[in-house]
PDB file of N, CA and C in Angstrom:
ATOM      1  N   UNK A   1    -102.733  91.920 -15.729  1.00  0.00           N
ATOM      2  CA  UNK A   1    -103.285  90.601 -15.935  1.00  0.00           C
ATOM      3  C   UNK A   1    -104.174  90.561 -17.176  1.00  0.00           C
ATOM      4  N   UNK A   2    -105.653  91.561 -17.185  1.00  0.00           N
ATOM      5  CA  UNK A   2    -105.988  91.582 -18.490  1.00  0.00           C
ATOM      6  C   UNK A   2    -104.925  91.539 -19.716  1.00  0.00           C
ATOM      7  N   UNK A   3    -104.031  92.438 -19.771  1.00  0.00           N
ATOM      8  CA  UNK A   3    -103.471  92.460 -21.089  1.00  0.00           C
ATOM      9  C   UNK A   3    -102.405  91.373 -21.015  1.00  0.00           C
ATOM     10  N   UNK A   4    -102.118  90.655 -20.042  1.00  0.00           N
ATOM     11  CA  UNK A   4    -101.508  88.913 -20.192  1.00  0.00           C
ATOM     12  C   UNK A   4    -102.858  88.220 -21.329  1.00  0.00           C
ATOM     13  N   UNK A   5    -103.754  88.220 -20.165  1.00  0.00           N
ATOM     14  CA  UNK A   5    -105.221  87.209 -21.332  1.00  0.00           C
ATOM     15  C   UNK A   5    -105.328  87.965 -22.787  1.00  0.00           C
ATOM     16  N   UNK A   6    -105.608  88.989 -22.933  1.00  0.00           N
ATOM     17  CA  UNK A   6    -105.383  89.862 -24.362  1.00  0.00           C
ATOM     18  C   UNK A   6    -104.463  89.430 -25.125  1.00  0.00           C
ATOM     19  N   UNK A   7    -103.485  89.173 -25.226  1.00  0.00           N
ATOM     20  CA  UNK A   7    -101.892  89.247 -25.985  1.00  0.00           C
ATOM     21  C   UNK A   7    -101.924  87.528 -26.337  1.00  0.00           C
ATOM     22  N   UNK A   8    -102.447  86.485 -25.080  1.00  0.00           N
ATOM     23  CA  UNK A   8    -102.419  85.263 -24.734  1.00  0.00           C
ATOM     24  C   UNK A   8    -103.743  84.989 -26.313  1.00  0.00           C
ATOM     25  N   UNK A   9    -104.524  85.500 -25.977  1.00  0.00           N
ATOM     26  CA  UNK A   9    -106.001  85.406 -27.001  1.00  0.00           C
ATOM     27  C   UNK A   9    -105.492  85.606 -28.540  1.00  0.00           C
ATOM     28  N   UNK A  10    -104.577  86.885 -28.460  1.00  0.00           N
ATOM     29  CA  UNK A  10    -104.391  86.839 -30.107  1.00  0.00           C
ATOM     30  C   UNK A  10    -103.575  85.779 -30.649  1.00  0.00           C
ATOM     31  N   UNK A  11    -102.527  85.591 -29.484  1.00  0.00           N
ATOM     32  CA  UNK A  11    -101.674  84.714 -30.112  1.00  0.00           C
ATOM     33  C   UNK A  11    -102.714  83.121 -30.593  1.00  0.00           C
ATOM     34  N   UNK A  12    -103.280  82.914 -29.773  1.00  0.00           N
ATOM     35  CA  UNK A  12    -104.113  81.534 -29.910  1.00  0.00           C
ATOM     36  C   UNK A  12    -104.874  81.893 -31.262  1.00  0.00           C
ATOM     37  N   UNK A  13    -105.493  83.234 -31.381  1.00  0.00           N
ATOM     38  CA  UNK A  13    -106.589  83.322 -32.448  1.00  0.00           C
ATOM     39  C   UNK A  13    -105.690  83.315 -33.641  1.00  0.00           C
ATOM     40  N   UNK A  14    -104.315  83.453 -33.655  1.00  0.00           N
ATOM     41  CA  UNK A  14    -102.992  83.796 -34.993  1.00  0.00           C
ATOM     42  C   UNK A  14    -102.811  81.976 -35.671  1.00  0.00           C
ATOM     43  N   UNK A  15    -102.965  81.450 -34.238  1.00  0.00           N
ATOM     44  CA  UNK A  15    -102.262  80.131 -34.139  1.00  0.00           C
ATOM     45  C   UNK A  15    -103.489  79.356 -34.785  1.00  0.00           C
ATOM     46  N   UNK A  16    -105.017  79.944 -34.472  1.00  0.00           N
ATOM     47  CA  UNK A  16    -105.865  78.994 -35.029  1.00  0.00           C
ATOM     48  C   UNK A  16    -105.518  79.472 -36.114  1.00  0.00           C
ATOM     49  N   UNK A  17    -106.097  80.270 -37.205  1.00  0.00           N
ATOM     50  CA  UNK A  17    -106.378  80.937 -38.394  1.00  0.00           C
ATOM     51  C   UNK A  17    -104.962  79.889 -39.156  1.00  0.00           C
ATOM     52  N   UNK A  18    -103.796  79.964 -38.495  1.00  0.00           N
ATOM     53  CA  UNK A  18    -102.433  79.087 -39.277  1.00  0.00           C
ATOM     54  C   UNK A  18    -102.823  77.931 -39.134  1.00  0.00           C
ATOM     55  N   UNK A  19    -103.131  76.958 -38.267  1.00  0.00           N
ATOM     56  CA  UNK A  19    -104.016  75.955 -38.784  1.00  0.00           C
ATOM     57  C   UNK A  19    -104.727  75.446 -39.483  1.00  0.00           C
ATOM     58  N   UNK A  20    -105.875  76.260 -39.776  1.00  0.00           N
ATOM     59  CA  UNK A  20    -107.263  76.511 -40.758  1.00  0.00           C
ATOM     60  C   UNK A  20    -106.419  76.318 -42.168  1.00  0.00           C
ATOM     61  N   UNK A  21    -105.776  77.436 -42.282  1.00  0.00           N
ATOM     62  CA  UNK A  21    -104.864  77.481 -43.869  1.00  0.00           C
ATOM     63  C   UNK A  21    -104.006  76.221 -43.931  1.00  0.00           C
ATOM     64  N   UNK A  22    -103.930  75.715 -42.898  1.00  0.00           N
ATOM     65  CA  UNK A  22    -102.731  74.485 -43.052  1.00  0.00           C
ATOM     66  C   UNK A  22    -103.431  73.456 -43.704  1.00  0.00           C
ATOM     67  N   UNK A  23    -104.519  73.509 -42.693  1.00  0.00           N
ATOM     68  CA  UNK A  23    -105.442  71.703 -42.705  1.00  0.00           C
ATOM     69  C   UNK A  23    -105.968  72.266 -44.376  1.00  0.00           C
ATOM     70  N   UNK A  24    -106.847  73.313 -44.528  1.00  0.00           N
ATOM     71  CA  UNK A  24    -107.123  73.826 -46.063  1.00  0.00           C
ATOM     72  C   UNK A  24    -106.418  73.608 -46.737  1.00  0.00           C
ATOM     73  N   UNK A  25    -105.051  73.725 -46.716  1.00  0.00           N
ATOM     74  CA  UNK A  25    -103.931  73.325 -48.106  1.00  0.00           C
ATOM     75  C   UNK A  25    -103.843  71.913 -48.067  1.00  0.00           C
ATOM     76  N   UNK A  26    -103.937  71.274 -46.950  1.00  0.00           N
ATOM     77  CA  UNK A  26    -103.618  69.636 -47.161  1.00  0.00           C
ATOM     78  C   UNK A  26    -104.244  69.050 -47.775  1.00  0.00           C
ATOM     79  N   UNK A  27    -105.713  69.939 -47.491  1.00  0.00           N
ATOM     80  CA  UNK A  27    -106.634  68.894 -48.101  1.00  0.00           C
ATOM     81  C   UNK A  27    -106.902  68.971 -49.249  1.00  0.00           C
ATOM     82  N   UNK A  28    -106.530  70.396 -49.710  1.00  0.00           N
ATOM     83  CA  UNK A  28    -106.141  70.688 -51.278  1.00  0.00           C
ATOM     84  C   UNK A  28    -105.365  69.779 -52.238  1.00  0.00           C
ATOM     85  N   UNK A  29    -104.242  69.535 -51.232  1.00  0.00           N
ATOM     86  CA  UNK A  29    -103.100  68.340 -51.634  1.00  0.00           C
ATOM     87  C   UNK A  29    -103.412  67.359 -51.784  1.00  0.00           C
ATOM     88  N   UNK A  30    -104.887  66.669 -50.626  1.00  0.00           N
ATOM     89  CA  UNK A  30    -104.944  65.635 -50.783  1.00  0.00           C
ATOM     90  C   UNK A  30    -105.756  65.204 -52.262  1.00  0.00           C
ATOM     91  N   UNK A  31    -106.531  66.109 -52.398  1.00  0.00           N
ATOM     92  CA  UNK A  31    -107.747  65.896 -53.423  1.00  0.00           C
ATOM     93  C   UNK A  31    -106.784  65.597 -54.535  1.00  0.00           C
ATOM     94  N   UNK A  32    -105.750  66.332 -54.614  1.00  0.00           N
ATOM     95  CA  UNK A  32    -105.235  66.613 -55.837  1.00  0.00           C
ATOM     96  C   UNK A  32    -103.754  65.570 -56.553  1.00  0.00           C
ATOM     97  N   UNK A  33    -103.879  64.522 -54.972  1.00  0.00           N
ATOM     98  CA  UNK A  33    -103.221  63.282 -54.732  1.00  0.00           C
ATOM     99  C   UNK A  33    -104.428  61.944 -55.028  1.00  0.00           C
ATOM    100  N   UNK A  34    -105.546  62.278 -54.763  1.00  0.00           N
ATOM    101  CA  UNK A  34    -106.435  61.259 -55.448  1.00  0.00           C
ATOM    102  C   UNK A  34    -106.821  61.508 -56.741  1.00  0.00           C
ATOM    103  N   UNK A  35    -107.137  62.391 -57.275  1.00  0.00           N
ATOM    104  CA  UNK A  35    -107.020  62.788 -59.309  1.00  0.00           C
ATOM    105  C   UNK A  35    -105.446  61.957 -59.490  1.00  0.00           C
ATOM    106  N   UNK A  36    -104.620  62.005 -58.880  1.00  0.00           N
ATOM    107  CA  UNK A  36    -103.593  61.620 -59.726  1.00  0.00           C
ATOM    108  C   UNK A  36    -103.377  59.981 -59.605  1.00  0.00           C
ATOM    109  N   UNK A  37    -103.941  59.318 -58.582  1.00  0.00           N
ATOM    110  CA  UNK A  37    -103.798  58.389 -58.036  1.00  0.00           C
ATOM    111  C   UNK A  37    -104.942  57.554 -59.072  1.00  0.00           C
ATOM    112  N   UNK A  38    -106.212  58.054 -59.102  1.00  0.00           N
ATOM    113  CA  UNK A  38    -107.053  57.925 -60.231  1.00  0.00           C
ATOM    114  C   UNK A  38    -106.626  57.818 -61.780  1.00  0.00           C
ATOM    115  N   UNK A  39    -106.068  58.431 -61.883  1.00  0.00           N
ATOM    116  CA  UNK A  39    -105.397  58.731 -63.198  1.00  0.00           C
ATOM    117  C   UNK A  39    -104.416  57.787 -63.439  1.00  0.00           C
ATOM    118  N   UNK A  40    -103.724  57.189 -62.507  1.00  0.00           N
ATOM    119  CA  UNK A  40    -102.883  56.467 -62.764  1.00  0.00           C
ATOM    120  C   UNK A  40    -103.316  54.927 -62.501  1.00  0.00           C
ATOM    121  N   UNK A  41    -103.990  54.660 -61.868  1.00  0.00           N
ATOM    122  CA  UNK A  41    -105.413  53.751 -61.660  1.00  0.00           C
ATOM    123  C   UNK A  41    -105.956  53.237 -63.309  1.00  0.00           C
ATOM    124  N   UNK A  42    -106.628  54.419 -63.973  1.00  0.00           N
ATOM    125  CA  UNK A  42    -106.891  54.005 -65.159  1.00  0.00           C
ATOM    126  C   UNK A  42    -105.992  53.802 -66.465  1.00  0.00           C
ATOM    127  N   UNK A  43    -104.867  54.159 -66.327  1.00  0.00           N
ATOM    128  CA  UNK A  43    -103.653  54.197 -66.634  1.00  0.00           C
ATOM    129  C   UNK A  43    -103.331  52.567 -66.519  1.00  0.00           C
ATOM    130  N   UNK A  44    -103.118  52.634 -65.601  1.00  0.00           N
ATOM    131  CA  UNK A  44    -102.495  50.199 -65.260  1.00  0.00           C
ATOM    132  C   UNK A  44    -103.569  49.858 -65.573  1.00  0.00           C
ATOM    133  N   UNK A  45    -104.854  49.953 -65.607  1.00  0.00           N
ATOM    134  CA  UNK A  45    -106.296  49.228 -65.873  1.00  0.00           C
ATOM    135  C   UNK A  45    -105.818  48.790 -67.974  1.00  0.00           C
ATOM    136  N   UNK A  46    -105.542  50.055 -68.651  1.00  0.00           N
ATOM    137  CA  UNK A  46    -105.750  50.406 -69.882  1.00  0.00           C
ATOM    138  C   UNK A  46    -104.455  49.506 -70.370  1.00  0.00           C
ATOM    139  N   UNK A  47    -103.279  49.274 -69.582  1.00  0.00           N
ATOM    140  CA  UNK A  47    -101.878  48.992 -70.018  1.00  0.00           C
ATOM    141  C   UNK A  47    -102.480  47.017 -69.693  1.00  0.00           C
ATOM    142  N   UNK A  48    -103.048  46.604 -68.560  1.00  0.00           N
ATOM    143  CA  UNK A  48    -103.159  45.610 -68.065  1.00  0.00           C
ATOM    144  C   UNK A  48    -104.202  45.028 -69.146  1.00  0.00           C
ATOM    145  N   UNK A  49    -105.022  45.401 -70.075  1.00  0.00           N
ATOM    146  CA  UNK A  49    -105.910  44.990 -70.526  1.00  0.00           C
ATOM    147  C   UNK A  49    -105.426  45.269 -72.094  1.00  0.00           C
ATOM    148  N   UNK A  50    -104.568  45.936 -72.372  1.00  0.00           N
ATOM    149  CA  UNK A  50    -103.516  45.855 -73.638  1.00  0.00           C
ATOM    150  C   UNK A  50    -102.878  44.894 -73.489  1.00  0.00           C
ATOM    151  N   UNK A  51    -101.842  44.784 -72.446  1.00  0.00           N
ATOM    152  CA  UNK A  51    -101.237  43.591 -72.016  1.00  0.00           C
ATOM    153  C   UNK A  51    -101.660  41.912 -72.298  1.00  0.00           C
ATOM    154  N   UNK A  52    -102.880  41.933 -71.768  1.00  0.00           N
ATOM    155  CA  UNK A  52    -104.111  40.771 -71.927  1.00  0.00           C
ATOM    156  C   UNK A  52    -104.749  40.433 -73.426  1.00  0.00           C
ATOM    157  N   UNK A  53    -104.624  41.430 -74.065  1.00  0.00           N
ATOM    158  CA  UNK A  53    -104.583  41.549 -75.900  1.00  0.00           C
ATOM    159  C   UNK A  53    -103.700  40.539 -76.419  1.00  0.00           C
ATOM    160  N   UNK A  54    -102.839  41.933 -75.885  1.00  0.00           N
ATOM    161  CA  UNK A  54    -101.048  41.195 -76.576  1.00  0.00           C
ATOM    162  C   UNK A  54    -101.083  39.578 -76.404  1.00  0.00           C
ATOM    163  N   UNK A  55    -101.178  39.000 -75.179  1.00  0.00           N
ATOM    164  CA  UNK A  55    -100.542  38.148 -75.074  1.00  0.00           C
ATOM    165  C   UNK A  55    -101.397  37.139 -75.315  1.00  0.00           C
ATOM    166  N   UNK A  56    -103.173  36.843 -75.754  1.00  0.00           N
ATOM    167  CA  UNK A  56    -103.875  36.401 -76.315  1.00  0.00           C
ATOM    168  C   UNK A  56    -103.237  36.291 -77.915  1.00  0.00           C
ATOM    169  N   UNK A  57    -103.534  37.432 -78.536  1.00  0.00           N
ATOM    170  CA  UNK A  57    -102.771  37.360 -79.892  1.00  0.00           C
ATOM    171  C   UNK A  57    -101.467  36.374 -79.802  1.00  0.00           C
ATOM    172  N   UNK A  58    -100.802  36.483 -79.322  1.00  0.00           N
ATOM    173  CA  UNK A  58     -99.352  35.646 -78.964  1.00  0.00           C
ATOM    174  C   UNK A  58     -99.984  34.442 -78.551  1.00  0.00           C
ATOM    175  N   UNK A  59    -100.511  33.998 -78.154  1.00  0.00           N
ATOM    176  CA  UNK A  59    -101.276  32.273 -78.320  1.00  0.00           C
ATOM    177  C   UNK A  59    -101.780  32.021 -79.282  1.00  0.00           C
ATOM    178  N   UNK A  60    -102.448  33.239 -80.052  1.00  0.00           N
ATOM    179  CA  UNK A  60    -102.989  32.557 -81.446  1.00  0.00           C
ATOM    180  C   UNK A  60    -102.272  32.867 -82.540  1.00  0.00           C
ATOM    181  N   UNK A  61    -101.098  33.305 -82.249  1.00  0.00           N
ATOM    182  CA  UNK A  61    -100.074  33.417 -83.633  1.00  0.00           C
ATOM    183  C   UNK A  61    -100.395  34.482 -84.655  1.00  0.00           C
ATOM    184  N   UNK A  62    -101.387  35.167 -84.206  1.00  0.00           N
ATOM    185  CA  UNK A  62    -101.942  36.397 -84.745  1.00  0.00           C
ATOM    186  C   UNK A  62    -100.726  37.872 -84.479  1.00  0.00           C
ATOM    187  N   UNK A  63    -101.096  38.803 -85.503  1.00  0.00           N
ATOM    188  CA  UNK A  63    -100.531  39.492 -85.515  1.00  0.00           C
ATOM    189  C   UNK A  63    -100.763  40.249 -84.498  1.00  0.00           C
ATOM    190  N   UNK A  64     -99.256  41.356 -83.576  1.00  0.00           N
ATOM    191  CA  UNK A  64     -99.222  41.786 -82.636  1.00  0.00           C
ATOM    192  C   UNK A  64    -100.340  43.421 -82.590  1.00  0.00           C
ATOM    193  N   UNK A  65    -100.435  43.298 -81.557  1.00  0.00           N
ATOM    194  CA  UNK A  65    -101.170  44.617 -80.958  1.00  0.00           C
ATOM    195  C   UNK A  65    -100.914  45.947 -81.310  1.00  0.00           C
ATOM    196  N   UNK A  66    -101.456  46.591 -81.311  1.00  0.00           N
ATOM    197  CA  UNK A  66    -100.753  48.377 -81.550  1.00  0.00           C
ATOM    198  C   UNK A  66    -100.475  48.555 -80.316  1.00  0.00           C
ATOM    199  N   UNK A  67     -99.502  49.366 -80.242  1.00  0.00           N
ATOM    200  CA  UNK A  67     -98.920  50.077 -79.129  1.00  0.00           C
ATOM    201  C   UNK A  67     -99.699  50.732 -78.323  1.00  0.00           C
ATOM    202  N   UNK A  68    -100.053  51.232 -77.303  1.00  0.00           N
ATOM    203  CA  UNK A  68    -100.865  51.865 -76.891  1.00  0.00           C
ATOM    204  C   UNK A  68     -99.855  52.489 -75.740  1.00  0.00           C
ATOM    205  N   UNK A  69    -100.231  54.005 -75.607  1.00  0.00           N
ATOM    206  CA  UNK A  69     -99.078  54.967 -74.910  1.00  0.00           C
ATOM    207  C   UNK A  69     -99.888  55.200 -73.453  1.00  0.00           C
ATOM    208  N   UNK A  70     -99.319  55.029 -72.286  1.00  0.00           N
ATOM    209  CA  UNK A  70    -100.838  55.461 -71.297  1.00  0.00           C
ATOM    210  C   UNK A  70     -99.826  56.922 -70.663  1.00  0.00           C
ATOM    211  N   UNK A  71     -99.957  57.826 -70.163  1.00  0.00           N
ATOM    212  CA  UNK A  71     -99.571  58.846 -70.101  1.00  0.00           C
ATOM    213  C   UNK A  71     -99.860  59.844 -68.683  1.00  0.00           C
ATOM    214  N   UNK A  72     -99.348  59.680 -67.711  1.00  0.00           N
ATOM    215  CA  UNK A  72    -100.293  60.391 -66.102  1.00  0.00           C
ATOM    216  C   UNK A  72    -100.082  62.304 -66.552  1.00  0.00           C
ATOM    217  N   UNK A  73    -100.996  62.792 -66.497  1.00  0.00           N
ATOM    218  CA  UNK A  73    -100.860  64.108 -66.255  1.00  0.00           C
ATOM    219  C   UNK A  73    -101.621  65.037 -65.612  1.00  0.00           C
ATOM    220  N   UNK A  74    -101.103  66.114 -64.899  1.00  0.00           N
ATOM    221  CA  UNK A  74    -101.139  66.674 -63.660  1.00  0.00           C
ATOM    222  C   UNK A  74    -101.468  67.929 -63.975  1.00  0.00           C
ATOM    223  N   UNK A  75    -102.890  68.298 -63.584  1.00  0.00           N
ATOM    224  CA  UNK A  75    -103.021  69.628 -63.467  1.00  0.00           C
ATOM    225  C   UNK A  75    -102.408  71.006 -63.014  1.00  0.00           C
ATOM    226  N   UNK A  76    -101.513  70.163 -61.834  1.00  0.00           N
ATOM    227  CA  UNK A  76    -100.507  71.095 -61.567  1.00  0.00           C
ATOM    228  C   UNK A  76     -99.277  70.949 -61.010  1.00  0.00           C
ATOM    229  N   UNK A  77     -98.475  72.035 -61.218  1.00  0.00           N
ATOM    230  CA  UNK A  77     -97.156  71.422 -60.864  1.00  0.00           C
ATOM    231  C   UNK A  77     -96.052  71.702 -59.476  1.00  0.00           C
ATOM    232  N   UNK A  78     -96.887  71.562 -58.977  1.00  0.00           N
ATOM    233  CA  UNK A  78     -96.749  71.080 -57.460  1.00  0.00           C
ATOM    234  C   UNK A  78     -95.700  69.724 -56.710  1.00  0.00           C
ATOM    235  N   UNK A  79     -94.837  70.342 -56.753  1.00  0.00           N
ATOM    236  CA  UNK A  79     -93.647  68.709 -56.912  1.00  0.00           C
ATOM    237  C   UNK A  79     -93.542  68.504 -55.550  1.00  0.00           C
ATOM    238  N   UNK A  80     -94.372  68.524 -54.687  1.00  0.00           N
ATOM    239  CA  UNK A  80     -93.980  68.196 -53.156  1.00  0.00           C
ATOM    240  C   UNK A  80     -94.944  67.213 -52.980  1.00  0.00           C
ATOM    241  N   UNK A  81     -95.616  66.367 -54.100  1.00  0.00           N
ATOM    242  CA  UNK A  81     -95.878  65.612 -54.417  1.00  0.00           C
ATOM    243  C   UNK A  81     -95.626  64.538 -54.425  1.00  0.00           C
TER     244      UNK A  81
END
């Protein structure tokens, strides 16, 4: 019977520790899903307010806008993303 509860204990203590690393990587993932989410946030902010240029100039018959490139990039490359 002891070594039922023994064998029963490690397995649970195996099963927490794989958890711990699980919920730890997610939340790794997650952080690293809000930088990008951010990034792309200021990204439509920068394009939306070029946009709002452009199309001012285009009411006043003024010459058009410079291009402006907005660009998301990722610290890492993690495609399960």
């Amino acid at each position: 019977m002891k070594q039922q509860l023994e064998k029963r204990l490690q397995s649970l203590n195996a099963e927490f520790e794989a958890g711990q690393k699980m919920l730890a990587d997610l939340e790794a993932k997650q952080a690293h899903l809000r930088e990008t989410l951010l990034c792309i946030s200021g990204a439509i902010q920068v394009l939306e307010e070029e946009l709002s240029k452009a199309s001012e100039a285009d009411d006043n018959g003024s010459q058009p806008v410079e291009t402006v490139s907005a660009e998301v990039v990722t610290t890492s490359g993690d495609a399960s993303l």
